[in-house]
PDB file of N, CA and C in Angstrom:
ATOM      1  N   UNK A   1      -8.897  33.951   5.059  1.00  0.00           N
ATOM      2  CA  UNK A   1     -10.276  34.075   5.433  1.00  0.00           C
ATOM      3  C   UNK A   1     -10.388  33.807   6.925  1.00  0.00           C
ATOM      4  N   UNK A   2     -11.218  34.208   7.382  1.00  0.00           N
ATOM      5  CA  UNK A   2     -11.041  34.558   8.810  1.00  0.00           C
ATOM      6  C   UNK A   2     -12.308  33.832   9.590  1.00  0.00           C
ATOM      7  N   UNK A   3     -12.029  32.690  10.570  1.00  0.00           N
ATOM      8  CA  UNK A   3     -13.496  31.718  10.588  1.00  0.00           C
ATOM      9  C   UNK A   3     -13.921  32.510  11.628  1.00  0.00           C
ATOM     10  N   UNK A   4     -15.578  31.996  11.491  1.00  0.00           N
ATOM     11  CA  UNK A   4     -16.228  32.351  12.759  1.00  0.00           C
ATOM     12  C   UNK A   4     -16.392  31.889  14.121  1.00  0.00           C
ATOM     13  N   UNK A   5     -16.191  33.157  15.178  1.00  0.00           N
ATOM     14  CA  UNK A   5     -16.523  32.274  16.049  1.00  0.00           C
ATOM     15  C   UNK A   5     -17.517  31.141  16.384  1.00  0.00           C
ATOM     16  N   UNK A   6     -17.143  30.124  17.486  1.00  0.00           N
ATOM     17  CA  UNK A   6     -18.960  29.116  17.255  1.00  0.00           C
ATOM     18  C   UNK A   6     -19.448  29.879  18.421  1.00  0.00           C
ATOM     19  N   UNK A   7     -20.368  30.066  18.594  1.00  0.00           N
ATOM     20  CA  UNK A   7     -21.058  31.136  19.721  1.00  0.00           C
ATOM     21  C   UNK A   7     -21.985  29.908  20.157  1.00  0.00           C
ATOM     22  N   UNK A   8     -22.814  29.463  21.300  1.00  0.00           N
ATOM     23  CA  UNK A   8     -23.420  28.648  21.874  1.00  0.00           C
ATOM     24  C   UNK A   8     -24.696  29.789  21.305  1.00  0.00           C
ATOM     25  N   UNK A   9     -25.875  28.570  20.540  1.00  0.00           N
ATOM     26  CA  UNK A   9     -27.183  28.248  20.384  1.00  0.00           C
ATOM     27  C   UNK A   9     -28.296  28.795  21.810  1.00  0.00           C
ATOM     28  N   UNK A  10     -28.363  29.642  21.380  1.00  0.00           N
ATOM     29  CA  UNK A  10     -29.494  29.769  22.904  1.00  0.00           C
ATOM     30  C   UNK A  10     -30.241  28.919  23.020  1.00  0.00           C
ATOM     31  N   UNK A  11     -30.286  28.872  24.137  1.00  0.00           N
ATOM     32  CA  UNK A  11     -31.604  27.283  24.555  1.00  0.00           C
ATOM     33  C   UNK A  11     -31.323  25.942  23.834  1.00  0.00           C
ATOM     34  N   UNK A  12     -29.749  26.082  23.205  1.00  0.00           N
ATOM     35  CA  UNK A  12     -29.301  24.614  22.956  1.00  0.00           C
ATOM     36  C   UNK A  12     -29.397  23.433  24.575  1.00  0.00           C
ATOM     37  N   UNK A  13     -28.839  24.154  25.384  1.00  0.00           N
ATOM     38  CA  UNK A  13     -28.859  23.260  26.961  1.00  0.00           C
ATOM     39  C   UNK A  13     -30.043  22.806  27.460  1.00  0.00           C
ATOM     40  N   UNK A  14     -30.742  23.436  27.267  1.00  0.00           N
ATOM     41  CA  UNK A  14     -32.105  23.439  27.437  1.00  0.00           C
ATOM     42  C   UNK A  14     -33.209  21.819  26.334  1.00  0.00           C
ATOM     43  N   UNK A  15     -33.148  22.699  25.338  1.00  0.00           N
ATOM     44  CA  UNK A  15     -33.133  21.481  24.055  1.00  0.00           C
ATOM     45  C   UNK A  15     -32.570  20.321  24.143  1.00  0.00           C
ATOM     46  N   UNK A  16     -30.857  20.269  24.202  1.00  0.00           N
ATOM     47  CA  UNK A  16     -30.293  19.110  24.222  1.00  0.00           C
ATOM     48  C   UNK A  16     -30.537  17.981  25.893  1.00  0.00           C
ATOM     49  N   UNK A  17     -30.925  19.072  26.887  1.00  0.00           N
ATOM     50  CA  UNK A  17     -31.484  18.091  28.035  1.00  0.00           C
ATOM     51  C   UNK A  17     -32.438  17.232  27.627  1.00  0.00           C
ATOM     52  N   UNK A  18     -33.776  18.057  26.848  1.00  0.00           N
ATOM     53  CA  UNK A  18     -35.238  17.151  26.437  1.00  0.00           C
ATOM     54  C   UNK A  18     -34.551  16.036  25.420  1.00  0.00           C
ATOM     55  N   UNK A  19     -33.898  16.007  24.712  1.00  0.00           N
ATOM     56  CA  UNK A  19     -33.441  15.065  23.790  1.00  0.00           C
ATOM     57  C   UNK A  19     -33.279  13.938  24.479  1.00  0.00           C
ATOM     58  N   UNK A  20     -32.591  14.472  25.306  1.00  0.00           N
ATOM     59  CA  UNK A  20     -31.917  13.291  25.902  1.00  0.00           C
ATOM     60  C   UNK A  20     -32.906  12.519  26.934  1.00  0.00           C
ATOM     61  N   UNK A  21     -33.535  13.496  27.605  1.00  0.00           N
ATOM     62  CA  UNK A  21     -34.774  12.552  28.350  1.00  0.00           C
ATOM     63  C   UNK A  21     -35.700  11.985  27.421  1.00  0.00           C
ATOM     64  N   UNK A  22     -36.117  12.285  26.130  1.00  0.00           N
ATOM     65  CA  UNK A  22     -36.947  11.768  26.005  1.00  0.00           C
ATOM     66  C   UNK A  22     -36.367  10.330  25.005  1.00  0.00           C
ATOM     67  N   UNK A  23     -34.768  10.342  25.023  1.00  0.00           N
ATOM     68  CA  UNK A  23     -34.465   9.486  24.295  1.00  0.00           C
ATOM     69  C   UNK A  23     -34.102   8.550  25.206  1.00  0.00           C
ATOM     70  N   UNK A  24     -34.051   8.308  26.422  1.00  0.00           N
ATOM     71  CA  UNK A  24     -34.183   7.818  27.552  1.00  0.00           C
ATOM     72  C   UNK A  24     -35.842   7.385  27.684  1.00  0.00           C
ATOM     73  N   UNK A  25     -36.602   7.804  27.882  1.00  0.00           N
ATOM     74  CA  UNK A  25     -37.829   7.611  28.030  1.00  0.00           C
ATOM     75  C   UNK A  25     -38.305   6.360  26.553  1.00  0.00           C
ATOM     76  N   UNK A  26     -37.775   6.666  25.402  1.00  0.00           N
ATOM     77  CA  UNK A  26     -38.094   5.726  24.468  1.00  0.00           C
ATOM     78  C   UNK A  26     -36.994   4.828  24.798  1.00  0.00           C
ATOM     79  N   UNK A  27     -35.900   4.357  25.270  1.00  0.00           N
ATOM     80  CA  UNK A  27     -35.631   3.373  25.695  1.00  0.00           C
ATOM     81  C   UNK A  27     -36.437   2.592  26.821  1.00  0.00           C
ATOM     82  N   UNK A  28     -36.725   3.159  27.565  1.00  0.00           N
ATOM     83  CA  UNK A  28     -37.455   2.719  28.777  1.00  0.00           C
ATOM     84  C   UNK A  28     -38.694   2.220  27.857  1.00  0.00           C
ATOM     85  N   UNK A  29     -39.292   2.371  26.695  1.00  0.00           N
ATOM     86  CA  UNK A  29     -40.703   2.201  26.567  1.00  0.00           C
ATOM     87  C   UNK A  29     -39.980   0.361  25.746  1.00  0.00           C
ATOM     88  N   UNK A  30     -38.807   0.635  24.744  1.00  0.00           N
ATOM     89  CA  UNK A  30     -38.591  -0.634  24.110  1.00  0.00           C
ATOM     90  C   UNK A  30     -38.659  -1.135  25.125  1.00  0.00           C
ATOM     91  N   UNK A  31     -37.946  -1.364  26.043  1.00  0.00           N
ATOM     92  CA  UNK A  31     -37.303  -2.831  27.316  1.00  0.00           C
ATOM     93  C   UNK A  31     -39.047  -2.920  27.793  1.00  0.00           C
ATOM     94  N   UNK A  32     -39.809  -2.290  27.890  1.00  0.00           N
ATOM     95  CA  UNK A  32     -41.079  -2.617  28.401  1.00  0.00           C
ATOM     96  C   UNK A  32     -41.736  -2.966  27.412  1.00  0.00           C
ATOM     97  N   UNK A  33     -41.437  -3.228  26.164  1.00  0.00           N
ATOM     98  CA  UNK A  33     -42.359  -3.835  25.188  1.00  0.00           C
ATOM     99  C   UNK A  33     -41.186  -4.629  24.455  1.00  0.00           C
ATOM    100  N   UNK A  34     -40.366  -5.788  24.792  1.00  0.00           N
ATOM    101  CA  UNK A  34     -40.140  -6.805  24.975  1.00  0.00           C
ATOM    102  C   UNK A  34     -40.954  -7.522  24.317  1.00  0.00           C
ATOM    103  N   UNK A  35     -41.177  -8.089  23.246  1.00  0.00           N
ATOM    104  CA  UNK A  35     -41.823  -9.567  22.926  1.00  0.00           C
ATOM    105  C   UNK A  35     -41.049 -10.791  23.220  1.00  0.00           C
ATOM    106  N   UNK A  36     -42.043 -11.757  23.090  1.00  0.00           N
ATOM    107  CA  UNK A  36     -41.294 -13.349  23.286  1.00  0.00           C
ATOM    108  C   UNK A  36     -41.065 -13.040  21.529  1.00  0.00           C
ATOM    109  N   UNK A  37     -39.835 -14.285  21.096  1.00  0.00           N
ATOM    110  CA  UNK A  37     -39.659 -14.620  19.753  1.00  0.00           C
ATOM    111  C   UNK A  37     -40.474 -15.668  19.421  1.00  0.00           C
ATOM    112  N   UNK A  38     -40.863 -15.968  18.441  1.00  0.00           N
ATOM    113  CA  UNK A  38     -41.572 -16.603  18.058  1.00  0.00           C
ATOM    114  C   UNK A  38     -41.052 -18.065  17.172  1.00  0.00           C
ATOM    115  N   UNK A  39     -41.085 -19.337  16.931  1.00  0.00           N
ATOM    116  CA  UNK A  39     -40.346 -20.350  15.844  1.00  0.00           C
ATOM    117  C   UNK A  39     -41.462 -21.049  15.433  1.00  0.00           C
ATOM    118  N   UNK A  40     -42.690 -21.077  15.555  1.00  0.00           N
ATOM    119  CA  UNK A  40     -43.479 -21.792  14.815  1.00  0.00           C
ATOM    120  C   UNK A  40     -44.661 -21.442  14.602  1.00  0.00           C
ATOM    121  N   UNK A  41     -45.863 -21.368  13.731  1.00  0.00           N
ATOM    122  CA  UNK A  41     -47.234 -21.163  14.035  1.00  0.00           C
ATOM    123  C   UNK A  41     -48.100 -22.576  13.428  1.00  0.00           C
ATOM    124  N   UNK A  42     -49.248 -23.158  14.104  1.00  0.00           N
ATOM    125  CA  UNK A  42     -50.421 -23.984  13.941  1.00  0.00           C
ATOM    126  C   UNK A  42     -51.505 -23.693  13.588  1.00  0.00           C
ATOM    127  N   UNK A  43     -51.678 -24.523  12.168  1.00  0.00           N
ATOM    128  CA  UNK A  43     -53.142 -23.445  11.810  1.00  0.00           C
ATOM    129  C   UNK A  43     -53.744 -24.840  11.260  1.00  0.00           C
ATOM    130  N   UNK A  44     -55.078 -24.888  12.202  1.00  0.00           N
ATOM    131  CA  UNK A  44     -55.924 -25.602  12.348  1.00  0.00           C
ATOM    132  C   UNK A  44     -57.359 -24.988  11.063  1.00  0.00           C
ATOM    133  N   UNK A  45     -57.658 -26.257  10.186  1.00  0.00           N
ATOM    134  CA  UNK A  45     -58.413 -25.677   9.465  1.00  0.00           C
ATOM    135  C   UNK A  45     -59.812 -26.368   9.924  1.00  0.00           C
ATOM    136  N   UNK A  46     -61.150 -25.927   9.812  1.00  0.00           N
ATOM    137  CA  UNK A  46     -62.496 -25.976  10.231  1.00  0.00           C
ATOM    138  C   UNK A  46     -62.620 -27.568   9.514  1.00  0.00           C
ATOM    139  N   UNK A  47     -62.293 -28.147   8.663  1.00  0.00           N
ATOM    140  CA  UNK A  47     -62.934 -29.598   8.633  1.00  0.00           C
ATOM    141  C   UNK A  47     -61.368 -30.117   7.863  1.00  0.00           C
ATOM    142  N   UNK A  48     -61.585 -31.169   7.726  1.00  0.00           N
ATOM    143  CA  UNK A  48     -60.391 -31.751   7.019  1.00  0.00           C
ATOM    144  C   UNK A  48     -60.560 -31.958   5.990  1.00  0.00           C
ATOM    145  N   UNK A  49     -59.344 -31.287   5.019  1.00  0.00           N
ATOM    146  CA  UNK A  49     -58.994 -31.280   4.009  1.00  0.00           C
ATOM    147  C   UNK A  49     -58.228 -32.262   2.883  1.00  0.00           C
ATOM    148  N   UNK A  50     -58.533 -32.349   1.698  1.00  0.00           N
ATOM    149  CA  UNK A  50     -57.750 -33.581   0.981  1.00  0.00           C
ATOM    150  C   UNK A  50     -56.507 -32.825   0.923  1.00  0.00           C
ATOM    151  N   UNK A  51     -55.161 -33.837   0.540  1.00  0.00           N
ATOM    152  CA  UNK A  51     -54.113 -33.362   0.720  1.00  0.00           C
ATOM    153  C   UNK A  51     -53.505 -32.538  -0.243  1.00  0.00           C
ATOM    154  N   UNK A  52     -53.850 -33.109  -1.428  1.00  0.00           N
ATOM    155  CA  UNK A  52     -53.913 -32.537  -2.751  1.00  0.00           C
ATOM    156  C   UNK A  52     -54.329 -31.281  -2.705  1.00  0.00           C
ATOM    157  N   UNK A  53     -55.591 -30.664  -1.945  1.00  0.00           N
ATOM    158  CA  UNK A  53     -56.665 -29.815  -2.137  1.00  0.00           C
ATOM    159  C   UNK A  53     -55.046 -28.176  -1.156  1.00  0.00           C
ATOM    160  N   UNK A  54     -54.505 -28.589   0.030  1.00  0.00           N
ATOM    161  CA  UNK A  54     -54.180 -28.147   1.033  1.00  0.00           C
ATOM    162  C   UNK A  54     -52.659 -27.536   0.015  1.00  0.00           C
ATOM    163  N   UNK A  55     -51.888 -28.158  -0.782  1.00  0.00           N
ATOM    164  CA  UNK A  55     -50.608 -28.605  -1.728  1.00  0.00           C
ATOM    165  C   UNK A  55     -50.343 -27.046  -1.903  1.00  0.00           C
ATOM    166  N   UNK A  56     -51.391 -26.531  -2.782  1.00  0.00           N
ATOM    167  CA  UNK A  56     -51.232 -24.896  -2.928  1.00  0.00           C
ATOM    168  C   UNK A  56     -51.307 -24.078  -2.076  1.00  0.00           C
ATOM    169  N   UNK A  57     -51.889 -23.708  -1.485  1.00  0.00           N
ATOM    170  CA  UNK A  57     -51.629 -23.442   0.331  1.00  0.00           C
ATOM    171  C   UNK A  57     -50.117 -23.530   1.027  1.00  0.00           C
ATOM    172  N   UNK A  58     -49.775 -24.798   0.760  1.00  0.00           N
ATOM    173  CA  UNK A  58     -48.353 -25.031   1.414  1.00  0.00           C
ATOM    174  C   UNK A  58     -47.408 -24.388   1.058  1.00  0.00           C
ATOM    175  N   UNK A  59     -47.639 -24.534  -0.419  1.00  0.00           N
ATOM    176  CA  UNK A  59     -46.546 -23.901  -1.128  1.00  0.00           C
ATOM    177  C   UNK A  59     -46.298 -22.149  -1.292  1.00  0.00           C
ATOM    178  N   UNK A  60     -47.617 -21.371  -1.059  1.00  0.00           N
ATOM    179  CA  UNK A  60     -47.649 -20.007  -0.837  1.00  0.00           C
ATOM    180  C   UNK A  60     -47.084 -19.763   0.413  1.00  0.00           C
ATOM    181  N   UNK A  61     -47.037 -20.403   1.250  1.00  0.00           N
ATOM    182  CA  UNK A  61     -46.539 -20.273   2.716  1.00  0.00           C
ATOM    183  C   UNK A  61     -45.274 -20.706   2.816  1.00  0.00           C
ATOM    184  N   UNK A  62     -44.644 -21.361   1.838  1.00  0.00           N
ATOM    185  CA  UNK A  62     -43.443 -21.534   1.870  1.00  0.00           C
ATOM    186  C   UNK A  62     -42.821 -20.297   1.178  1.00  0.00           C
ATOM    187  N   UNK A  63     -43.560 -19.747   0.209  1.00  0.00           N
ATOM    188  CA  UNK A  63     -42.665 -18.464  -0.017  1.00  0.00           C
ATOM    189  C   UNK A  63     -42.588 -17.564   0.669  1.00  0.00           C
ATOM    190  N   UNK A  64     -43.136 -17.148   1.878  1.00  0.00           N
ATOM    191  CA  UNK A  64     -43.007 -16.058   2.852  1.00  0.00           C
ATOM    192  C   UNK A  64     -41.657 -16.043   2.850  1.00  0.00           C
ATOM    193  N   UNK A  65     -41.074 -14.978   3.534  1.00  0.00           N
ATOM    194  CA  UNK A  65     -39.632 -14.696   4.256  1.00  0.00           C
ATOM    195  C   UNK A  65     -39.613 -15.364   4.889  1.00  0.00           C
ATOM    196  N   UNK A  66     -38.245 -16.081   5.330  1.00  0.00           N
ATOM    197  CA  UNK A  66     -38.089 -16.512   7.011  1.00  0.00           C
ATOM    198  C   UNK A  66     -38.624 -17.993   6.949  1.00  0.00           C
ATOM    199  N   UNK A  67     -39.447 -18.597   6.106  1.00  0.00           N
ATOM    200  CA  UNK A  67     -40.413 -20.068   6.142  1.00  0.00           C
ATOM    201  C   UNK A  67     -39.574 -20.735   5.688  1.00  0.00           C
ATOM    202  N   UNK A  68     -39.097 -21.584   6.960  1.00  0.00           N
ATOM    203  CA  UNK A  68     -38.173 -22.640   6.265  1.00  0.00           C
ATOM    204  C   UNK A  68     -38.218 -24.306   5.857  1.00  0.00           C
ATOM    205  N   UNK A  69     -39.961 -24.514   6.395  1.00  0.00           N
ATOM    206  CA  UNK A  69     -40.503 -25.756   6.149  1.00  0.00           C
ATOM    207  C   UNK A  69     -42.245 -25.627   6.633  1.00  0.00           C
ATOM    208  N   UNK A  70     -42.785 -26.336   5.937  1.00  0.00           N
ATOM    209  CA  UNK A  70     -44.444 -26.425   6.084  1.00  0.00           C
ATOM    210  C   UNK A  70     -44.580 -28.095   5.697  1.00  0.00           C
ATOM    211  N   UNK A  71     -45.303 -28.432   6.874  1.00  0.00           N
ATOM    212  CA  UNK A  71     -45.559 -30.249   7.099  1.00  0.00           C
ATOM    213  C   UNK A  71     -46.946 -30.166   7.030  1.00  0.00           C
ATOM    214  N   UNK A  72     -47.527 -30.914   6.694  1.00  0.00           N
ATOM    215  CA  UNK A  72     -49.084 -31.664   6.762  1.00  0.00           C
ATOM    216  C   UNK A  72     -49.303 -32.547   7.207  1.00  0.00           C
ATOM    217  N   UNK A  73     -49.844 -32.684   8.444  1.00  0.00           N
ATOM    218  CA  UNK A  73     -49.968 -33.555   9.441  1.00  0.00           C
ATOM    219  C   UNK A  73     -51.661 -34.461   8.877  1.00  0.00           C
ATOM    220  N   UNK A  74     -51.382 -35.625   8.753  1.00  0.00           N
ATOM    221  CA  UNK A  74     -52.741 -36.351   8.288  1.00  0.00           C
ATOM    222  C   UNK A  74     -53.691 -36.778   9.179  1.00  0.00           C
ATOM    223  N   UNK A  75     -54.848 -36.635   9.272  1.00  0.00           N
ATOM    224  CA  UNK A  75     -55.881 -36.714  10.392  1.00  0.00           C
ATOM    225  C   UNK A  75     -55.486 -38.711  10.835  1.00  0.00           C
ATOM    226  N   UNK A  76     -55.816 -38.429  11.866  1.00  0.00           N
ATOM    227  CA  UNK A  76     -55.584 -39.931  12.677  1.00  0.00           C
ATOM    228  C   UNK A  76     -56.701 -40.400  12.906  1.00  0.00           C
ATOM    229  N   UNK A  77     -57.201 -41.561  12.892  1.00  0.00           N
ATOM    230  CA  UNK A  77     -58.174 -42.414  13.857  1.00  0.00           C
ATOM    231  C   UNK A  77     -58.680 -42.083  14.839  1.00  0.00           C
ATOM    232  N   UNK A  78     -57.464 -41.819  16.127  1.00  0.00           N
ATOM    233  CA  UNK A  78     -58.045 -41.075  17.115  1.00  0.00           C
ATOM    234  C   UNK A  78     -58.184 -39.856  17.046  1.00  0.00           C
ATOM    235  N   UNK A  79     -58.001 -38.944  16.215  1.00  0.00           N
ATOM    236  CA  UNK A  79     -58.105 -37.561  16.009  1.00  0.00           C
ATOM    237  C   UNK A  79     -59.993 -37.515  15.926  1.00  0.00           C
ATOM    238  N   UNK A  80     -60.535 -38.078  14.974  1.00  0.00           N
ATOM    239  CA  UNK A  80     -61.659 -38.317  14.486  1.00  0.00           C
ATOM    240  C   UNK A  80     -62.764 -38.719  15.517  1.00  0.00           C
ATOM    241  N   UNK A  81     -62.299 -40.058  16.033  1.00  0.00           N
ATOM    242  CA  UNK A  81     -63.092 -40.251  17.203  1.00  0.00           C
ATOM    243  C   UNK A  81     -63.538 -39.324  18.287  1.00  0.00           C
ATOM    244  N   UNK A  82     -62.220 -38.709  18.869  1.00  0.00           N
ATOM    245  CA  UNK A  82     -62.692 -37.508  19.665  1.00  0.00           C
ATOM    246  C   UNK A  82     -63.806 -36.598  19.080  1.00  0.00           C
ATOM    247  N   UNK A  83     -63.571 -36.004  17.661  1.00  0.00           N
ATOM    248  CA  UNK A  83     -63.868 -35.310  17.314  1.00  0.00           C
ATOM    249  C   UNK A  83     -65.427 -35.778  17.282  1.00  0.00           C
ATOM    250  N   UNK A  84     -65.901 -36.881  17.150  1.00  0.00           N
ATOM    251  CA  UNK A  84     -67.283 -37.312  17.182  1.00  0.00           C
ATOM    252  C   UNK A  84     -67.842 -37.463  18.722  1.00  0.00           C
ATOM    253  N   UNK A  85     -67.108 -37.783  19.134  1.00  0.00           N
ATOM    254  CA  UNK A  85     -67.662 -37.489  20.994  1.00  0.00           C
ATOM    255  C   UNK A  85     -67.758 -36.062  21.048  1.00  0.00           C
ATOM    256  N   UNK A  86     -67.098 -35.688  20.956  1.00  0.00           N
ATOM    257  CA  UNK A  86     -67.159 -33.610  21.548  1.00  0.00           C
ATOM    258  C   UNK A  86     -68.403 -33.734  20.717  1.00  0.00           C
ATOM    259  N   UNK A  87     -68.434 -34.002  19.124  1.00  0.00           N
ATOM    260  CA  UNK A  87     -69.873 -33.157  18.765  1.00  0.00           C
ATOM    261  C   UNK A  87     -70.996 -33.807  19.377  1.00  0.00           C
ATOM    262  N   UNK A  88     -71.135 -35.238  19.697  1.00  0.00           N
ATOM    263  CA  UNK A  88     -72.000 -35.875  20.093  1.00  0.00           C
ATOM    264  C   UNK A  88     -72.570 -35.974  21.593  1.00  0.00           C
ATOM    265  N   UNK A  89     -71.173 -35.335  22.278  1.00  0.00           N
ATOM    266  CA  UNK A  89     -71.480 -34.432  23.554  1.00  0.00           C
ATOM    267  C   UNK A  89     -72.231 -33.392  24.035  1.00  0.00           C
ATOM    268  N   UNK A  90     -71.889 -32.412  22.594  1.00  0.00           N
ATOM    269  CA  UNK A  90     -72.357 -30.789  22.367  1.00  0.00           C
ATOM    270  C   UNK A  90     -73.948 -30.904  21.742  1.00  0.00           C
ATOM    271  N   UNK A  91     -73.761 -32.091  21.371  1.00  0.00           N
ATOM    272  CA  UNK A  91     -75.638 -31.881  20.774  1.00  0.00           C
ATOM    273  C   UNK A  91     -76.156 -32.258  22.220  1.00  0.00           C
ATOM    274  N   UNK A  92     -76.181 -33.283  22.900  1.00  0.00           N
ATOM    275  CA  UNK A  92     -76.880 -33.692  24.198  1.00  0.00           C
ATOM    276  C   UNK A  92     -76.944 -32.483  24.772  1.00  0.00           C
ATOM    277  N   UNK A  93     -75.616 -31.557  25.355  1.00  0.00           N
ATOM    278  CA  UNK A  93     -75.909 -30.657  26.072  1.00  0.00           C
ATOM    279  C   UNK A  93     -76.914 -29.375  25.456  1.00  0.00           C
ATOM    280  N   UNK A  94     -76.750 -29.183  24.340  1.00  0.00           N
ATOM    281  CA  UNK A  94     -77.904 -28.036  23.581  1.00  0.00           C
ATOM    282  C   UNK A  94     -78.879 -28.818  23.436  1.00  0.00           C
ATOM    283  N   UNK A  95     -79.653 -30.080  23.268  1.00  0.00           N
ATOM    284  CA  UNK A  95     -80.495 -30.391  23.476  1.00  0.00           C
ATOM    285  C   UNK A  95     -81.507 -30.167  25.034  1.00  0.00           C
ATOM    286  N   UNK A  96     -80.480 -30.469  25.873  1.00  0.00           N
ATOM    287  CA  UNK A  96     -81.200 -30.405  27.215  1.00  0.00           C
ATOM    288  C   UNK A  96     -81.544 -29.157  27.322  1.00  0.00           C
ATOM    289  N   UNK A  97     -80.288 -28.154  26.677  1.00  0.00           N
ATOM    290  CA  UNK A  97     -81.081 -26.767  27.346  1.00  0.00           C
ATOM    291  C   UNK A  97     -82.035 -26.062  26.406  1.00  0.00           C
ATOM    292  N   UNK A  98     -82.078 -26.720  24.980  1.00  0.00           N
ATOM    293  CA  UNK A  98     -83.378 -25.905  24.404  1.00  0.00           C
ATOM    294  C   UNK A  98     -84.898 -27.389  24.369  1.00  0.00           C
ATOM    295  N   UNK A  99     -84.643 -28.289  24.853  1.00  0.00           N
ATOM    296  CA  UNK A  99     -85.543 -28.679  25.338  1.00  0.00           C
ATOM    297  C   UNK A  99     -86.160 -28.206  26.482  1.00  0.00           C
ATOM    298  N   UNK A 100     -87.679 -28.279  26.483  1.00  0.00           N
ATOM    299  CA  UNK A 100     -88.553 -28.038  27.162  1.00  0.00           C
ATOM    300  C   UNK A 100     -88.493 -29.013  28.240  1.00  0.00           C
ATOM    301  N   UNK A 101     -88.526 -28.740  29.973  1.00  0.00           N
ATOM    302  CA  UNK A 101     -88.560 -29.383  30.610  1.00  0.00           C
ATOM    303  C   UNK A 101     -90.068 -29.856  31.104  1.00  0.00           C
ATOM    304  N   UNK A 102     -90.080 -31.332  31.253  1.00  0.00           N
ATOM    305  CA  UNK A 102     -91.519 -31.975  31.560  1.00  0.00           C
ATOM    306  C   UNK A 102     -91.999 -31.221  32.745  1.00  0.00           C
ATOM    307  N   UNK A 103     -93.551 -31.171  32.831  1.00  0.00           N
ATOM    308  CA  UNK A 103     -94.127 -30.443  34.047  1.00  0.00           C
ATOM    309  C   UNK A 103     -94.448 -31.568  34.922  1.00  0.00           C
ATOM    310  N   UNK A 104     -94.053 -31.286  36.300  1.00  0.00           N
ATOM    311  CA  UNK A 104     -94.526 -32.227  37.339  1.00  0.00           C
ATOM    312  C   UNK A 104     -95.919 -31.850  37.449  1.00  0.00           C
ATOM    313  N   UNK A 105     -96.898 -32.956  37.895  1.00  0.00           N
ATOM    314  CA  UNK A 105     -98.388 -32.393  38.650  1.00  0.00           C
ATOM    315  C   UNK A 105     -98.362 -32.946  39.309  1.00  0.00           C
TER     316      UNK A 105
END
């Protein structure tokens, strides 16, 4: 049996140039979209929670991929205190400004 010649693809040179630039061009786009890696995330919940209440939570987040520990950090003394100055700060200041200011005569 008698093979065929391979005859060159018209507009293969042509074609195989764009390939190549544009497979160049998507390299150039990864190295410019670079992320940082990431090893931890903090997730702050709106009031504090009993610990018991938080338990199931922990444990769904421990089954993710990749999760190789989840801690519960217990509110502190001074955690609290602050937390009553800032609000007790934040009312004075919204007070002053939706209070009405006295009229001089």
């Amino acid at each position: 049996m008698r093979r065929a010649a391979l005859r060159p693809v018209r507009g293969f040179a042509r074609c195989k140039s764009r390939l190549l630039s544009a497979a160049r061009a998507i390299g150039r786009e990864r190295e410019e979209k670079m992320t940082e890696r990431v090893h931890a995330l903090t997730v702050v919940f709106e009031e504090d929670l009993r610990e018991d209440d938080v338990q199931e939570l922990r444990l769904a987040i421990l089954k993710f991929r990749g999760v190789l520990s989840v801690e519960c950090h217990v509110v502190d003394i001074g955690a609290h205190v602050a937390r009553e100055r800032a609000r007790r700060e934040f009312g004075r200041q919204l007070l002053k400004i939706l209070s009405p200011e006295p009229r001089k005569i």
